[in-house]
Each structure stands twice: as structure tokens, then as C-alpha cells.
PDB file of N, CA and C in Angstrom:
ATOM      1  N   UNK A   1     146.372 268.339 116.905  1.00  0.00           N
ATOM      2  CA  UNK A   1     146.197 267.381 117.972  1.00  0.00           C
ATOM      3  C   UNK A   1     147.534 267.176 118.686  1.00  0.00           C
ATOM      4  N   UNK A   2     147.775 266.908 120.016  1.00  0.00           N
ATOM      5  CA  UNK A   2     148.778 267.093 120.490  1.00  0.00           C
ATOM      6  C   UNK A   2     149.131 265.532 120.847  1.00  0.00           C
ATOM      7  N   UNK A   3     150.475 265.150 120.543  1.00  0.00           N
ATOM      8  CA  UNK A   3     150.820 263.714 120.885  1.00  0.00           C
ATOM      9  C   UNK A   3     150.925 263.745 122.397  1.00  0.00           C
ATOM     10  N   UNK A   4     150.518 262.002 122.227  1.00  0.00           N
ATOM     11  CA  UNK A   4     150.330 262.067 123.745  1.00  0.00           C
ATOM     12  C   UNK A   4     151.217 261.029 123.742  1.00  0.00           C
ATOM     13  N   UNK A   5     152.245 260.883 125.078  1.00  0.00           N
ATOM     14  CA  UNK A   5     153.333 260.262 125.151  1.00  0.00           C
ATOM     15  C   UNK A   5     152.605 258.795 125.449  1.00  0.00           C
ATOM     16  N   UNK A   6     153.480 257.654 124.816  1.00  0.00           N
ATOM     17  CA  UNK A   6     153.287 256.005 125.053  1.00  0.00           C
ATOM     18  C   UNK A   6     154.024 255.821 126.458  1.00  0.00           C
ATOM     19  N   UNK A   7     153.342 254.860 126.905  1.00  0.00           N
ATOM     20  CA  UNK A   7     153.490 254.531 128.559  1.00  0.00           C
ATOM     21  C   UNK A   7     155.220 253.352 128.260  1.00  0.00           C
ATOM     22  N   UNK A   8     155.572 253.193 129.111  1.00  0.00           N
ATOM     23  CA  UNK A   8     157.078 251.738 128.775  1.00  0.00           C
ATOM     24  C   UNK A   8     155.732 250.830 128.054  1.00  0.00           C
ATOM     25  N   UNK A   9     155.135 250.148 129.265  1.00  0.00           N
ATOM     26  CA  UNK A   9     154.406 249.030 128.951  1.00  0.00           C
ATOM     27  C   UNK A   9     153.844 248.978 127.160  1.00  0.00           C
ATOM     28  N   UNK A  10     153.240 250.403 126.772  1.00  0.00           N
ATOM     29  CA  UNK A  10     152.568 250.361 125.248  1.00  0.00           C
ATOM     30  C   UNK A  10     153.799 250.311 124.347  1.00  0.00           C
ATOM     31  N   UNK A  11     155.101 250.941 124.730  1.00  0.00           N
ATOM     32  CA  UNK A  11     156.552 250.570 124.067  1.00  0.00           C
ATOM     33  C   UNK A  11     156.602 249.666 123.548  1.00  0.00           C
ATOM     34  N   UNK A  12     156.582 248.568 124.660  1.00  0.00           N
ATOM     35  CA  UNK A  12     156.961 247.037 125.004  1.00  0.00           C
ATOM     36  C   UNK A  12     156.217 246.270 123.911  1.00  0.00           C
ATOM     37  N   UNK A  13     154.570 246.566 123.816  1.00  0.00           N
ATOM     38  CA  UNK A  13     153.697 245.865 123.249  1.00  0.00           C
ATOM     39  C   UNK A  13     153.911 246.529 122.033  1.00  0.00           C
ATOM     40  N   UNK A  14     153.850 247.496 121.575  1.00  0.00           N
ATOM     41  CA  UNK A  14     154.124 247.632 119.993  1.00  0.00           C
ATOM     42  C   UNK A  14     155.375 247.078 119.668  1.00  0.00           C
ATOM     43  N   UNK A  15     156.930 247.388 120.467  1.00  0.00           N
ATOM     44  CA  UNK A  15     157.439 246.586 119.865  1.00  0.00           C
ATOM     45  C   UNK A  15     157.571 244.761 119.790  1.00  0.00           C
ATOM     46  N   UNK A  16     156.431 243.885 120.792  1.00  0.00           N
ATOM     47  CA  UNK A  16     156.579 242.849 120.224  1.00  0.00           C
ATOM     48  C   UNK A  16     155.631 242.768 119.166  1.00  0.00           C
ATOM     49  N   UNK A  17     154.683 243.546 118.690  1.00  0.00           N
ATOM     50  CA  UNK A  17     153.671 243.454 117.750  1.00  0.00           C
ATOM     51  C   UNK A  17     154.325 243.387 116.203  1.00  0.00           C
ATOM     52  N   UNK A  18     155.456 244.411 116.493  1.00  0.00           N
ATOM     53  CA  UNK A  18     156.433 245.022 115.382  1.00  0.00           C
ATOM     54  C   UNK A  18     157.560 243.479 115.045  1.00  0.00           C
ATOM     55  N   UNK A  19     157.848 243.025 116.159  1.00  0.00           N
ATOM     56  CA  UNK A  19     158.617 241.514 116.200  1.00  0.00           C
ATOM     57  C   UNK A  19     157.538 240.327 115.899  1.00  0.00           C
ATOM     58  N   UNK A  20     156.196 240.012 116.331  1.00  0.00           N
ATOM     59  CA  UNK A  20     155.239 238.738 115.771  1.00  0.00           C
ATOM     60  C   UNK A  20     155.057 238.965 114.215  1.00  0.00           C
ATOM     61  N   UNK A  21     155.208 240.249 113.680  1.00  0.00           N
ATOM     62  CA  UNK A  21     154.980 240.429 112.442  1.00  0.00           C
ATOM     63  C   UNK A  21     153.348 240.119 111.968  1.00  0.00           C
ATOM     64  N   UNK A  22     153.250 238.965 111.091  1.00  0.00           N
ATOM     65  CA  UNK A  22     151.903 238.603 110.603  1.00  0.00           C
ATOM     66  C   UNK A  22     151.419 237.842 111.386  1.00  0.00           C
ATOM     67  N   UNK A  23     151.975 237.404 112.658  1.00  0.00           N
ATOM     68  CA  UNK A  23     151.347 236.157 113.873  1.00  0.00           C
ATOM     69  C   UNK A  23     151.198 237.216 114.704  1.00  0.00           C
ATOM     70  N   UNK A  24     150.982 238.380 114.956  1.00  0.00           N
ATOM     71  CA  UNK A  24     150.697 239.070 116.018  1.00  0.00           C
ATOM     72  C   UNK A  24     149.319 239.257 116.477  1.00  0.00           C
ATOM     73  N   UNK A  25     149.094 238.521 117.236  1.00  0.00           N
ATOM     74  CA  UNK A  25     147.812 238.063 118.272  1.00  0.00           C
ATOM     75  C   UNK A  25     148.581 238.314 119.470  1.00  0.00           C
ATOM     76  N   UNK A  26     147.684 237.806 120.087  1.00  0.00           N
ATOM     77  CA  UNK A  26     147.298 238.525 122.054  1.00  0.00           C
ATOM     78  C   UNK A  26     148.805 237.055 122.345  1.00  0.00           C
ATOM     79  N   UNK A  27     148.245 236.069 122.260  1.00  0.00           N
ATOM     80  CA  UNK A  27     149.609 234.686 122.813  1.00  0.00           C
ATOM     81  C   UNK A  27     150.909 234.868 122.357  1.00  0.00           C
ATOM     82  N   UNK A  28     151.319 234.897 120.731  1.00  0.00           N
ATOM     83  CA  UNK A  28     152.410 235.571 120.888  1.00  0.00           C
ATOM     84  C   UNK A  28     152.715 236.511 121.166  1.00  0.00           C
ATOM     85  N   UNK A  29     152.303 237.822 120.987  1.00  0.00           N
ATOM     86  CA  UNK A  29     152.625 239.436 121.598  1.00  0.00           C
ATOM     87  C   UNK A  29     152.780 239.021 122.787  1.00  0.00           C
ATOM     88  N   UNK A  30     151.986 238.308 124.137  1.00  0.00           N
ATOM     89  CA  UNK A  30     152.304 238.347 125.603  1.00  0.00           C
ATOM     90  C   UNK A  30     153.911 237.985 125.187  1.00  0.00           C
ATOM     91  N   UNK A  31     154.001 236.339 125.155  1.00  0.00           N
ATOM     92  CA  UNK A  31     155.085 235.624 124.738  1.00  0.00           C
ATOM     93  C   UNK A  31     156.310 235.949 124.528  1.00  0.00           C
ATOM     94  N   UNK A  32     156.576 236.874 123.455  1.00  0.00           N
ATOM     95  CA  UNK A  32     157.215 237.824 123.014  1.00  0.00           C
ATOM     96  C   UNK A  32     157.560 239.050 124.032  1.00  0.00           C
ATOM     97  N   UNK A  33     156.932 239.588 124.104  1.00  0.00           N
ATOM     98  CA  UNK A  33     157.277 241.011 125.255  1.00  0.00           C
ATOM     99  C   UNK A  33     157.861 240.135 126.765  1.00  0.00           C
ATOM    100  N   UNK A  34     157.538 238.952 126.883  1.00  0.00           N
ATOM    101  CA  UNK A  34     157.897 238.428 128.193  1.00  0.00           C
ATOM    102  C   UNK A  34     159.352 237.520 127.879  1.00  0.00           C
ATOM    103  N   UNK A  35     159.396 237.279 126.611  1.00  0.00           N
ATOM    104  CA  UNK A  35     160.859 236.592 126.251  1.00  0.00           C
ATOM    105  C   UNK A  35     162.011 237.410 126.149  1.00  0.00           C
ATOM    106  N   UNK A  36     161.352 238.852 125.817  1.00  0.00           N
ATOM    107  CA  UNK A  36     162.405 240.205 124.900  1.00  0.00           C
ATOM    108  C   UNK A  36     162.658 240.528 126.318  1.00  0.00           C
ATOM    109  N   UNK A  37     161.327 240.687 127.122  1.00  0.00           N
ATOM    110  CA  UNK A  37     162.166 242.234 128.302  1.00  0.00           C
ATOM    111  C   UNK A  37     162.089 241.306 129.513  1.00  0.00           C
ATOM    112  N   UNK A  38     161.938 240.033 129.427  1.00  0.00           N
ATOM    113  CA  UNK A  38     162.020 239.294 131.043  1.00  0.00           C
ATOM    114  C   UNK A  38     160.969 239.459 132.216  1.00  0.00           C
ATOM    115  N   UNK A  39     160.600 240.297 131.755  1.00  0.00           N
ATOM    116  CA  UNK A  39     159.576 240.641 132.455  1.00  0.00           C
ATOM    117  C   UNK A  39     158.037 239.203 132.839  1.00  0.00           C
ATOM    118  N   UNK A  40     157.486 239.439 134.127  1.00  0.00           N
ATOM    119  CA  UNK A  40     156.478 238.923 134.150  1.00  0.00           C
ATOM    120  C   UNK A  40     154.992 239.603 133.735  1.00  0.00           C
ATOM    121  N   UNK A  41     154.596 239.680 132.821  1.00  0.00           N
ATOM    122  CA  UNK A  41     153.465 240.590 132.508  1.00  0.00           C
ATOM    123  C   UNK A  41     152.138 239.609 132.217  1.00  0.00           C
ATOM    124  N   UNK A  42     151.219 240.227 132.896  1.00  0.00           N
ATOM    125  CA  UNK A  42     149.319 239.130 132.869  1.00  0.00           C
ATOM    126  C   UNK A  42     149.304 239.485 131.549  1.00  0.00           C
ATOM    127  N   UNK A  43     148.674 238.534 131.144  1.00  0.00           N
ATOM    128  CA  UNK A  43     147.932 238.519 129.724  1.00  0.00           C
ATOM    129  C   UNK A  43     146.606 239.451 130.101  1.00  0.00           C
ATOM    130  N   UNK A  44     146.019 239.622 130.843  1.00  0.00           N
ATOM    131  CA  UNK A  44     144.910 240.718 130.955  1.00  0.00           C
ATOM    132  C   UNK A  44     145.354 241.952 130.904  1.00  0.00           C
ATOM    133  N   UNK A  45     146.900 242.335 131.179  1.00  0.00           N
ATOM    134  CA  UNK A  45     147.474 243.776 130.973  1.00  0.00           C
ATOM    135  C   UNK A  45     147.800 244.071 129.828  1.00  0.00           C
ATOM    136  N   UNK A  46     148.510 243.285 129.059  1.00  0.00           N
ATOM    137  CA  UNK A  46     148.381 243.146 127.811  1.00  0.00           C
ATOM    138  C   UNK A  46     147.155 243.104 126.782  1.00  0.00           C
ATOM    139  N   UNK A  47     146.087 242.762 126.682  1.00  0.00           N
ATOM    140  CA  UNK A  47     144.924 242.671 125.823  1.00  0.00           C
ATOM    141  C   UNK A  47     144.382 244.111 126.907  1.00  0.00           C
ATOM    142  N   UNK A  48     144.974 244.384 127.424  1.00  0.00           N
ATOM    143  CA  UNK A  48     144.106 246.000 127.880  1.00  0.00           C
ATOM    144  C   UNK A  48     145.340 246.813 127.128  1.00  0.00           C
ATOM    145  N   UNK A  49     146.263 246.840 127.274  1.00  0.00           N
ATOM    146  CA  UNK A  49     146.823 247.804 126.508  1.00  0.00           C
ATOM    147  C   UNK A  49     146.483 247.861 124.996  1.00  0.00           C
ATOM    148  N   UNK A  50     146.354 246.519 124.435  1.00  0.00           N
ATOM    149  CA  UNK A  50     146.229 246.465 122.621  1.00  0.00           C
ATOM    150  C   UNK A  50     144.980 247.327 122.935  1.00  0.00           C
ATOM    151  N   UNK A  51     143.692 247.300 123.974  1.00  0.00           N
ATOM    152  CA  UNK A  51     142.624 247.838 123.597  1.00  0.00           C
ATOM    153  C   UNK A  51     143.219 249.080 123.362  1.00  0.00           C
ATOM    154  N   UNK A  52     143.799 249.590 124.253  1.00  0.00           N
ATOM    155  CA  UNK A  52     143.513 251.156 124.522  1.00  0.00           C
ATOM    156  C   UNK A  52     144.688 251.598 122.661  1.00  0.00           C
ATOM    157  N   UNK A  53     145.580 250.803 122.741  1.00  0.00           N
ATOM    158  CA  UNK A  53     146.295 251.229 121.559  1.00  0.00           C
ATOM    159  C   UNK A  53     145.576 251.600 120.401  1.00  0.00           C
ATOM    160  N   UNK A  54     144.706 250.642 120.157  1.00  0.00           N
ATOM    161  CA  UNK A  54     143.667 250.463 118.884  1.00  0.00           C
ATOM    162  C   UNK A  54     142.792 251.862 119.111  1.00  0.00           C
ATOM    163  N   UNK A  55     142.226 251.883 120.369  1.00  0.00           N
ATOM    164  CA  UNK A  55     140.968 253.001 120.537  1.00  0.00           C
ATOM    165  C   UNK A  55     141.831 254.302 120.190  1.00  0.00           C
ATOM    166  N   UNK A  56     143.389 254.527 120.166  1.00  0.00           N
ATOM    167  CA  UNK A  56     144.310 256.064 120.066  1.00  0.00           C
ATOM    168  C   UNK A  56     144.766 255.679 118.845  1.00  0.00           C
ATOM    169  N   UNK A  57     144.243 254.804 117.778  1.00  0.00           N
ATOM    170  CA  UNK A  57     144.985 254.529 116.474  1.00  0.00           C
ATOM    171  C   UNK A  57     146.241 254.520 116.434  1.00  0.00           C
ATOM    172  N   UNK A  58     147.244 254.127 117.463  1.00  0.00           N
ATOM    173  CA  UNK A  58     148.172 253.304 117.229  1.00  0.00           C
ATOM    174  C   UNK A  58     147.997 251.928 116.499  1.00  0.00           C
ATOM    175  N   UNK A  59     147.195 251.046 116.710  1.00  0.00           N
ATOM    176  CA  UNK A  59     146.995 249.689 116.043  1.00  0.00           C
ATOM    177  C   UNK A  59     146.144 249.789 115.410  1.00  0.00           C
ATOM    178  N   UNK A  60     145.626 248.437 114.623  1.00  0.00           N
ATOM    179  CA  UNK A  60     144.817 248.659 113.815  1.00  0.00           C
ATOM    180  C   UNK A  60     144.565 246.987 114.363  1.00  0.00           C
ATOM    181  N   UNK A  61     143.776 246.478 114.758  1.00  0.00           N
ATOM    182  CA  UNK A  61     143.290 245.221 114.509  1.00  0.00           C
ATOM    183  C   UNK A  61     142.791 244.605 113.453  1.00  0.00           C
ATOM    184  N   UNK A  62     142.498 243.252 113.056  1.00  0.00           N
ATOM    185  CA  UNK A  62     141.820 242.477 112.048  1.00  0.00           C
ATOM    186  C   UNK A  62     141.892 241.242 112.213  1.00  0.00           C
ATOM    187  N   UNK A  63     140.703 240.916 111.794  1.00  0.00           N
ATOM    188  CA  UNK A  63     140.099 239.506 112.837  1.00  0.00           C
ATOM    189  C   UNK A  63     140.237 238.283 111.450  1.00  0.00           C
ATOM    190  N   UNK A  64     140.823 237.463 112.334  1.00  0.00           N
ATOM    191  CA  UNK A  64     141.122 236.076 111.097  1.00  0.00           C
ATOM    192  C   UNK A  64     139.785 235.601 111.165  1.00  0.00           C
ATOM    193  N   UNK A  65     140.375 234.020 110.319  1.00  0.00           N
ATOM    194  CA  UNK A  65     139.218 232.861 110.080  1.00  0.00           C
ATOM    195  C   UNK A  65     139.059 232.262 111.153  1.00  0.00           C
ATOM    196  N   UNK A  66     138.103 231.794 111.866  1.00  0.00           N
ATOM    197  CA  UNK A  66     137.770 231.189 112.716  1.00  0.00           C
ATOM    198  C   UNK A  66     138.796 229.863 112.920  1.00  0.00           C
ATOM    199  N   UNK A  67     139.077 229.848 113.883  1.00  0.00           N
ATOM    200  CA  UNK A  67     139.974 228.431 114.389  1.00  0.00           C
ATOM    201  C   UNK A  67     138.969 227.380 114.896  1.00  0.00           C
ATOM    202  N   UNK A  68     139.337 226.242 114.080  1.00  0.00           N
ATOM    203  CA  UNK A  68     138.882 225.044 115.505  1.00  0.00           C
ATOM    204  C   UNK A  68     138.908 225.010 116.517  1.00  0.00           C
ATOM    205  N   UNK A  69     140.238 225.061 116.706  1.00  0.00           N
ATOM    206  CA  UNK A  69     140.686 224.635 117.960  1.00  0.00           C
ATOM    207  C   UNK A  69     140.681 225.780 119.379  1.00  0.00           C
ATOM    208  N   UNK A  70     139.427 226.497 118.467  1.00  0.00           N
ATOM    209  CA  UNK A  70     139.399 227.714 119.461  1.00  0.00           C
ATOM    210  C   UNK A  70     138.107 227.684 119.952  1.00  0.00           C
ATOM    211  N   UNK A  71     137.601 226.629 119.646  1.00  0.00           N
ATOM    212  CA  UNK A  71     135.573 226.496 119.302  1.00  0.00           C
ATOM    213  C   UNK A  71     135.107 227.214 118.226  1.00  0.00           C
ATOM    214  N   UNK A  72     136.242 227.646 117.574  1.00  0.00           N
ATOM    215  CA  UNK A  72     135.149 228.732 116.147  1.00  0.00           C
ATOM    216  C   UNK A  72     135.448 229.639 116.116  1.00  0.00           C
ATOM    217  N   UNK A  73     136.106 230.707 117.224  1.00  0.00           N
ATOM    218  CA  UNK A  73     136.625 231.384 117.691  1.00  0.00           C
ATOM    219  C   UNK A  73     137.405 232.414 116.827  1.00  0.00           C
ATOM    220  N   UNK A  74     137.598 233.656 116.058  1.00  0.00           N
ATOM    221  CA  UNK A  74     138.943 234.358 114.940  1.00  0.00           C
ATOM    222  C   UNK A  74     139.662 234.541 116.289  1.00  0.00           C
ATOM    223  N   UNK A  75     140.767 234.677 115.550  1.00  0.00           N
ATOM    224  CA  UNK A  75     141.961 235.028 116.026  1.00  0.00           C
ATOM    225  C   UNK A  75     141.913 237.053 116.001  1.00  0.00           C
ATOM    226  N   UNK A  76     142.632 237.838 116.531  1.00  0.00           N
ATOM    227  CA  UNK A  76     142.506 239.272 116.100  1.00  0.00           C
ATOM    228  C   UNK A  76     143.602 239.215 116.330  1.00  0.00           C
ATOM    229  N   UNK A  77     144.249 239.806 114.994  1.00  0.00           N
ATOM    230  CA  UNK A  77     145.595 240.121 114.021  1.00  0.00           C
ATOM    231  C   UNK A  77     145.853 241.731 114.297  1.00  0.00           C
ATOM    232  N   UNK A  78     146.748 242.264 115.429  1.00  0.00           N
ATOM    233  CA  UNK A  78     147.090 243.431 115.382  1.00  0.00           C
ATOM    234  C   UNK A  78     148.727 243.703 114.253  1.00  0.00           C
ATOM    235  N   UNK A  79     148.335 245.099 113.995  1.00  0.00           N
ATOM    236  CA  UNK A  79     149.378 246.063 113.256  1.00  0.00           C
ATOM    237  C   UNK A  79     149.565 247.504 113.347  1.00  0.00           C
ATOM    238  N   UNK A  80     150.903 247.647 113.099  1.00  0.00           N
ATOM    239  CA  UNK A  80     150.914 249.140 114.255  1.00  0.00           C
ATOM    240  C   UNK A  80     150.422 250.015 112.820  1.00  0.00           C
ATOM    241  N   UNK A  81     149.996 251.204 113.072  1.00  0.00           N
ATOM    242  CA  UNK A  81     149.766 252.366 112.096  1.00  0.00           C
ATOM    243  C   UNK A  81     150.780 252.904 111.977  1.00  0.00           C
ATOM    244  N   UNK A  82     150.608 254.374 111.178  1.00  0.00           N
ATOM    245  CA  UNK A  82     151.566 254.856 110.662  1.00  0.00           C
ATOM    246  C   UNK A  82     151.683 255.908 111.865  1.00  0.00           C
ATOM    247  N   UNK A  83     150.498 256.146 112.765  1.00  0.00           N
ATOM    248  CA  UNK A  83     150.566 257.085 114.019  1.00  0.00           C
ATOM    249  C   UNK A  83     151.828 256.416 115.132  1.00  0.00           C
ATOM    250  N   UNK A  84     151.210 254.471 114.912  1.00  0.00           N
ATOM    251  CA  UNK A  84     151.827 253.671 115.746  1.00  0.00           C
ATOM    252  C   UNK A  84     152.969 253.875 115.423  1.00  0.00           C
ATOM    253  N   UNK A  85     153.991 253.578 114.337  1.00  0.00           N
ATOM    254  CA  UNK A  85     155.381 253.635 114.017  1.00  0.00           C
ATOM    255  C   UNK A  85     155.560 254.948 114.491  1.00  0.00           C
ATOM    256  N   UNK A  86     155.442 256.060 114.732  1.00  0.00           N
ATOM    257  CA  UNK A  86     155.547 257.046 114.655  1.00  0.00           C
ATOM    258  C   UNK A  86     155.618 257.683 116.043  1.00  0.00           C
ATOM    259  N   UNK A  87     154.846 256.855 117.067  1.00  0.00           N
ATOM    260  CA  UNK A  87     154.878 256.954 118.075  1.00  0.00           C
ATOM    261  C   UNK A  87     156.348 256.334 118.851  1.00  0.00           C
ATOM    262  N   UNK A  88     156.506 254.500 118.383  1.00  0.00           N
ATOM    263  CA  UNK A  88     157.296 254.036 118.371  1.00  0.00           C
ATOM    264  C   UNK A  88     158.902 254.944 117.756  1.00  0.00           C
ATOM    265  N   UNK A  89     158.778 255.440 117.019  1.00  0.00           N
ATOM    266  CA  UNK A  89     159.973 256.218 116.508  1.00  0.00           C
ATOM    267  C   UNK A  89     160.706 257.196 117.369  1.00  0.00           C
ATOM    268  N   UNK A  90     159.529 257.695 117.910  1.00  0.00           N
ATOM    269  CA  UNK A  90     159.912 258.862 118.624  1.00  0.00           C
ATOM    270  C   UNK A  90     159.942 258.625 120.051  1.00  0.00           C
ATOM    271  N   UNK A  91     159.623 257.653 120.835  1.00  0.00           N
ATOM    272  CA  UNK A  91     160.282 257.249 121.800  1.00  0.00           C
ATOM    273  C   UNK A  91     161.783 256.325 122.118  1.00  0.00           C
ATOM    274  N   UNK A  92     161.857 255.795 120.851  1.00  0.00           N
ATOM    275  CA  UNK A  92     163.497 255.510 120.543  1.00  0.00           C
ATOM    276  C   UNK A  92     164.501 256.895 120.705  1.00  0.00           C
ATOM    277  N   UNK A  93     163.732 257.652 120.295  1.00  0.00           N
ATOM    278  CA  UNK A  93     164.632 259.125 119.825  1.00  0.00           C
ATOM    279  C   UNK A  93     164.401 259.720 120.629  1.00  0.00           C
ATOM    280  N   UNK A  94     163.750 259.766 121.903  1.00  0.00           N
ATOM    281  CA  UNK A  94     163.860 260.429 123.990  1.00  0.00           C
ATOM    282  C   UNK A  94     164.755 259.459 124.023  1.00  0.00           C
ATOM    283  N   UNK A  95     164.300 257.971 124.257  1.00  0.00           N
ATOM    284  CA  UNK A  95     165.351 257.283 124.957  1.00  0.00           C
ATOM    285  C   UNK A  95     166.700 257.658 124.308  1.00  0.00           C
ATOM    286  N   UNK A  96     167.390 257.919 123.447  1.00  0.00           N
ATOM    287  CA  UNK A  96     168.508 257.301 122.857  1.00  0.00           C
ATOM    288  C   UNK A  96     168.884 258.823 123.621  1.00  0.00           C
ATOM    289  N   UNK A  97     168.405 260.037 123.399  1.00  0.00           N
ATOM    290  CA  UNK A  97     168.906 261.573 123.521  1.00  0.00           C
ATOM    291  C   UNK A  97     169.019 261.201 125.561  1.00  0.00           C
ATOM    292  N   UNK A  98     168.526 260.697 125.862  1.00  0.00           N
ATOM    293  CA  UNK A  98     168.441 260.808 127.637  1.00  0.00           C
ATOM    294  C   UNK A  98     169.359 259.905 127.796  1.00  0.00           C
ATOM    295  N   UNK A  99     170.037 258.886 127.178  1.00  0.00           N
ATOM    296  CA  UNK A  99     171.427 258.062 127.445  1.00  0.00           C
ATOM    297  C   UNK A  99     172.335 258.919 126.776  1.00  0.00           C
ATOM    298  N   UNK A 100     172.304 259.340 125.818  1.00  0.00           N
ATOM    299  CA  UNK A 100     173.677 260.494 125.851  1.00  0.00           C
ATOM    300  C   UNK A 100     174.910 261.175 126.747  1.00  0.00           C
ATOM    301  N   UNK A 101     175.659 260.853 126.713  1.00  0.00           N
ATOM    302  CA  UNK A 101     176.839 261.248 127.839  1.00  0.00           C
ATOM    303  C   UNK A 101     176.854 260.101 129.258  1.00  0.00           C
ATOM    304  N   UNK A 102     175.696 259.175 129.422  1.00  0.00           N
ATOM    305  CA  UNK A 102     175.593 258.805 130.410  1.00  0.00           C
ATOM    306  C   UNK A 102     176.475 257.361 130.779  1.00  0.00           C
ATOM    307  N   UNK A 103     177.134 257.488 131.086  1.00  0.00           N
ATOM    308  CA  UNK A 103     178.523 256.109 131.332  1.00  0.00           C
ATOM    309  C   UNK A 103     178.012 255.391 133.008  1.00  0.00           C
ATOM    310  N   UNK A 104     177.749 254.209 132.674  1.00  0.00           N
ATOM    311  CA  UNK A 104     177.119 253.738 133.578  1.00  0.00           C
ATOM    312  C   UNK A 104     178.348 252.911 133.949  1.00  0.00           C
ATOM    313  N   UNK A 105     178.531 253.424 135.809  1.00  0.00           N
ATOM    314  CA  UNK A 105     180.194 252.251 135.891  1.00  0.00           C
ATOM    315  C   UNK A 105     179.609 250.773 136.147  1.00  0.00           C
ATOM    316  N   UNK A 106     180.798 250.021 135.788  1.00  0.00           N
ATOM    317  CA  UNK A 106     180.519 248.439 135.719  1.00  0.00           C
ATOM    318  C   UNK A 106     179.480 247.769 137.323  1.00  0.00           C
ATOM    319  N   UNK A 107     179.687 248.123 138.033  1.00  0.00           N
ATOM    320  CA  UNK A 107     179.172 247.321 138.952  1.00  0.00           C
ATOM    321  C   UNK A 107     177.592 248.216 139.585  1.00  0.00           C
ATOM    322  N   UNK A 108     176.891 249.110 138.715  1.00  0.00           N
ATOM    323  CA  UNK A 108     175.665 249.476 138.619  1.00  0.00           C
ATOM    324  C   UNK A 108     175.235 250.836 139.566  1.00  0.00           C
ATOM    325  N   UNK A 109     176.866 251.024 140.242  1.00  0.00           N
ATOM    326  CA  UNK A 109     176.649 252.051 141.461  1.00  0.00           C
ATOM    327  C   UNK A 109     176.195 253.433 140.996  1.00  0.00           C
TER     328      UNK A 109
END
């Protein structure tokens, strides 16, 4: 099977999934990816990416106990796989090889 490269955005979201740890749901993961990279990102772009992650077995979802305060509602508890880390790994290791030699002068020119 041939890997298929992760988009920035699925980067972003595994690594805040990889940072919520055992609280990683859809509110903190947005939360998180919008505190880490500054970014303004919809919560509807986000719960579309976890989909598509889960459907390529990068994630693995699992659905809590129902909340009150949700009307009854589980929570769904994402975690990256071993495809996911793996994916994640190896886009650290493009990025890091494509900054190599590259000296960026101080004022961004």
C-alpha cells in the first residue's frame, strides 16, 4: 500500500491529539491546534479532518460515558495509531531534511 502524504492541517490535528493526550475530543483538539499554531481554524474543519483521519486509520476513536451536561450525549475520545505516529514521524523527518542548510536572515527577506 502506498503512503499517502498528511495534508499541514491533518499535521496540526494529530499533533494536538498527541498534546490533549486522554482529553482528546473535538473542544480541546480545536483549542489546542488554535493555541499551538495561532491559527484561526472552524471547528467544522477540524471534526472533518478527525473524520477523514479515522476513515485512513490514522486515529482510532472511542466514545465515552454519556455527559449531562451534554443532554446524554458521549464524548468521542480520539488516539493516533501506530499508522498515525508513523505518519506523524515521517513528516517531522521532510520537514526537518527541507530546513537543512536553510538560514533565514533576521528581518524575513
Amino acid at each position: 500500500m502506498t503512503k499517502q502524504a498528511i495534508t499541514e492541517l491533518e499535521l496540526l490535528v494529530m499533533l494536538s491529539v498527541l498534546h490533549c493526550g486522554e482529553e482528546a475530543y473535538g473542544v480541546p483538539i480545536l483549542e489546542e491546534l488554535r493555541r499551538r499554531s495561532g491559527r484561526k481554524v472552524l471547528r467544522p474543519a477540524v471534526y472533518e479532518v478527525l473524520r477523514r483521519l479515522e476513515a485512513r486509520g490514522l486515529l482510532v476513536a472511542e466514545k465515552g460515558e454519556p455527559i449531562p451536561e451534554r443532554g446524554g450525549r458521549a464524548r468521542k475520545y480520539y488516539a493516533l495509531t501506530a499508522r498515525g505516529r508513523e505518519a506523524v514521524a515521517t513528516a517531522r523527518h521532510s520537514w526537518d531534511r527541507m530546513w537543512q542548510g536553510i538560514e533565514m536572515p533576521a528581518d524575513g527577506a
